[in-house]
Protein backbone atom coordinates (compact mmCIF):
# COMPACT_ATOMS: atom_id res chain seq x y z
CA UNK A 1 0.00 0.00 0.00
CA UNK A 2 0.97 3.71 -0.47
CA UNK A 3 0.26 6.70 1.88
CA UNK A 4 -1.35 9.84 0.70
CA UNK A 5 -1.48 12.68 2.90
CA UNK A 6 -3.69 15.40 1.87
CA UNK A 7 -4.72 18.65 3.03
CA UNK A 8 -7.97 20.07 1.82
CA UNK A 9 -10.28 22.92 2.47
CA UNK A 10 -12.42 22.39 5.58
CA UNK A 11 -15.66 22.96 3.03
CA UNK A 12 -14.17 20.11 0.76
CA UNK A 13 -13.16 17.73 3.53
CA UNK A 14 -16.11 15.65 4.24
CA UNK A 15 -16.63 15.78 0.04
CA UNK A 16 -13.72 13.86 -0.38
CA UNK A 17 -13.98 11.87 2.66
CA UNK A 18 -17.10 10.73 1.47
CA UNK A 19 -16.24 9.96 -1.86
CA UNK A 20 -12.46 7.54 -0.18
CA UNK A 21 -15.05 6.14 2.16
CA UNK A 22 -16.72 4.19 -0.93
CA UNK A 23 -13.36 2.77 -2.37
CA UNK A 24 -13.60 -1.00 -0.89
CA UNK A 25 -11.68 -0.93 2.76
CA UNK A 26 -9.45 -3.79 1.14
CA UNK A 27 -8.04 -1.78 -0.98
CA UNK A 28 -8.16 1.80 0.59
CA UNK A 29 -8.37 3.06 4.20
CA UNK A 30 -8.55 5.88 5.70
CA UNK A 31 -6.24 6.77 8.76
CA UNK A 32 -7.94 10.00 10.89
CA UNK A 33 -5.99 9.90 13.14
CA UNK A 34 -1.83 10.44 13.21
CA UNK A 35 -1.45 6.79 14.73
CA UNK A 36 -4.56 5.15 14.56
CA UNK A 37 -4.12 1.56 13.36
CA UNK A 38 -0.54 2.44 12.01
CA UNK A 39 2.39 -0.16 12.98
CA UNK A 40 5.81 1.58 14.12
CA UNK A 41 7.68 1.34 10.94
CA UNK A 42 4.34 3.28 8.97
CA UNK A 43 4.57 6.26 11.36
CA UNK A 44 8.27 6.22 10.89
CA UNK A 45 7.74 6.11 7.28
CA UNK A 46 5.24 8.77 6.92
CA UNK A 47 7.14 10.98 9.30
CA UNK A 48 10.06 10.88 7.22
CA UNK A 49 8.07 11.70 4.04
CA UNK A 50 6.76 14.86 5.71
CA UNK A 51 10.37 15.83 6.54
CA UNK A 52 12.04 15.17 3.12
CA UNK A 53 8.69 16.99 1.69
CA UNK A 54 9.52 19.99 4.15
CA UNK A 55 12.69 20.05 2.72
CA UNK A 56 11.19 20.16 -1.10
CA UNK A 57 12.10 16.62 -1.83
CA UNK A 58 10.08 14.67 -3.44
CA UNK A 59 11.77 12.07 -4.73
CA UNK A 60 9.24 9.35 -2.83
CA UNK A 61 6.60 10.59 -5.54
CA UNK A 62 6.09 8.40 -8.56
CA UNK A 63 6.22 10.96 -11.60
CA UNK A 64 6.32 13.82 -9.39
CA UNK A 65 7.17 16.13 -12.32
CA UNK A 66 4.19 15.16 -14.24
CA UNK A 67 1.96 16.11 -10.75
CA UNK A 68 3.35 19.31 -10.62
């Protein structure tokens, strides 16, 4: 699985939520809190993304130049 951390509008927020909600839980879920259900190694993970991210790397990114 990957990790997407996203930060939306608070009027667009429960839009989207909804709409992640209906992709089957097998395949998607959605973490609402910073450590709920998350082993160790994930939080480690994701905290290091948000610090190479901080630092304008985003090398994690598959086709990051084509997102931007």
């Amino acid at each position: 699985m990957k990790n997407i951390y996203l930060e939306v509008d608070e009027q667009a927020y429960e839009t989207i939520l909804a709409f992640i909600k209906l992709l089957p839980p097998q395949r998607c879920r959605v973490i609402e809190e910073e450590n709920d259900d998350l082993t160790e190694e994930e939080i480690t993970h994701i905290n290091n993304c948000r610090a190479e991210i901080a630092q304008g790397d985003y090398s994690q990114f598959d086709e990051w130049e084509m997102v931007k």
